[in-house]
Protein backbone atom coordinates (compact mmCIF):
# COMPACT_ATOMS: atom_id res chain seq x y z
CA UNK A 1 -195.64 53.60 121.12
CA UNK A 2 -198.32 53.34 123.57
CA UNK A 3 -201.91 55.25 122.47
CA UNK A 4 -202.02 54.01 118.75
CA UNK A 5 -203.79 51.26 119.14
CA UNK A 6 -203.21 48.47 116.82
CA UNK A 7 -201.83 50.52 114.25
CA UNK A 8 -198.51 49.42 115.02
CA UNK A 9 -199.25 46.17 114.73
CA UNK A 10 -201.69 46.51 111.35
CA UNK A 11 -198.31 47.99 109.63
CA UNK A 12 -195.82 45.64 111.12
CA UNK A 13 -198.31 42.71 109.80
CA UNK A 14 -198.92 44.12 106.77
CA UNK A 15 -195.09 44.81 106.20
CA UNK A 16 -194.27 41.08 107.36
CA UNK A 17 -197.01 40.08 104.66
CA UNK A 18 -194.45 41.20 101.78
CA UNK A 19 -192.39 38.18 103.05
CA UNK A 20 -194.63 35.25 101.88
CA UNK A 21 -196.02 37.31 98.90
CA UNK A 22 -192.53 36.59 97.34
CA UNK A 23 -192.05 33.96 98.45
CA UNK A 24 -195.51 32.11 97.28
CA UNK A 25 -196.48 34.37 94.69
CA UNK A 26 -193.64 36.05 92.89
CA UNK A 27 -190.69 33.34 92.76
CA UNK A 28 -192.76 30.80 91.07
CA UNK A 29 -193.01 33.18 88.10
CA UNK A 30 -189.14 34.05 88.66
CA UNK A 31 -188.36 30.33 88.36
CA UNK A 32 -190.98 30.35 85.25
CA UNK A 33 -188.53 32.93 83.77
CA UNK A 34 -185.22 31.81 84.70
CA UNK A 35 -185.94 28.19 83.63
CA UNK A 36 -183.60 27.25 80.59
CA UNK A 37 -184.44 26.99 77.64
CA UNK A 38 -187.00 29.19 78.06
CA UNK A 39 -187.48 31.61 74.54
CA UNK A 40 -187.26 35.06 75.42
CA UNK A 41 -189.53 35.68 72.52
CA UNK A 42 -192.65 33.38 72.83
CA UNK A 43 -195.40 34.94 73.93
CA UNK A 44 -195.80 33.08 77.52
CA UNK A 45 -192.53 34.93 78.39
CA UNK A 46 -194.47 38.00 77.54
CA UNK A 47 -197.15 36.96 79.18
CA UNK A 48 -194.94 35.80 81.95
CA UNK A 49 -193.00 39.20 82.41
CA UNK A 50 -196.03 41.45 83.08
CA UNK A 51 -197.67 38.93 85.28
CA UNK A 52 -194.33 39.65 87.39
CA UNK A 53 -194.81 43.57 86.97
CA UNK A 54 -198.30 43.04 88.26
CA UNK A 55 -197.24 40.98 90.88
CA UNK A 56 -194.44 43.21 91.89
CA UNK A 57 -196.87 46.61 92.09
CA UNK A 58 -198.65 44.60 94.11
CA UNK A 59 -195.74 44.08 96.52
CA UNK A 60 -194.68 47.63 96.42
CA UNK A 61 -198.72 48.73 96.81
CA UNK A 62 -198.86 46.65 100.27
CA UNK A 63 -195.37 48.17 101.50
CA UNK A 64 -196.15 51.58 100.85
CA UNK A 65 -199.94 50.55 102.80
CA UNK A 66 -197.66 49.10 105.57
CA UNK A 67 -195.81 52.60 105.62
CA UNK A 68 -198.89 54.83 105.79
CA UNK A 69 -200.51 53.04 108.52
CA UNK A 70 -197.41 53.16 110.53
CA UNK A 71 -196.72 56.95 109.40
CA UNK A 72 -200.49 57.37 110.62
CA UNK A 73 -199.50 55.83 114.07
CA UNK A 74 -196.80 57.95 114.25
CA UNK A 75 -198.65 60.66 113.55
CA UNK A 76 -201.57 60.08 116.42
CA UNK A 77 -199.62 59.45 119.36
CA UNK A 78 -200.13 60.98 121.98
């Protein structure tokens, strides 16, 4: 692990930073969603649901970061 600098520790942050971006970000708009009563056809719940797509590329866009970087320390070890 040695000789990659702070790679490791760039994709271990970045991975750990999936964590509160759920947890702050996405569930609100999960709890939006779930809430009863809530009509599946008014145009907030549209509005709603691709917020939470957004949101969730978002999520998978800073995993797959936190992947490369760590493939890239992998990669340049010595």
């Amino acid at each position: 692990m040695a000789g990659s600098g702070g790679s490791w520790a760039l994709g271990a942050l970045l991975l750990f930073a999936v964590i509160p971006f759920t947890l702050l970000r996405i569930m609100p708009v999960n709890h939006q969603l779930l809430a009863p009563g809530r009509d599946a056809q008014a145009p907030e719940t549209e509005l709603l649901l691709r917020r939470w797509g957004h949101l969730h590329a978002d999520r998978t866009g800073l995993s797959g970061l936190a992947f490369l970087v760590q493939r890239t320390a992998i990669a340049c070890r010595p």
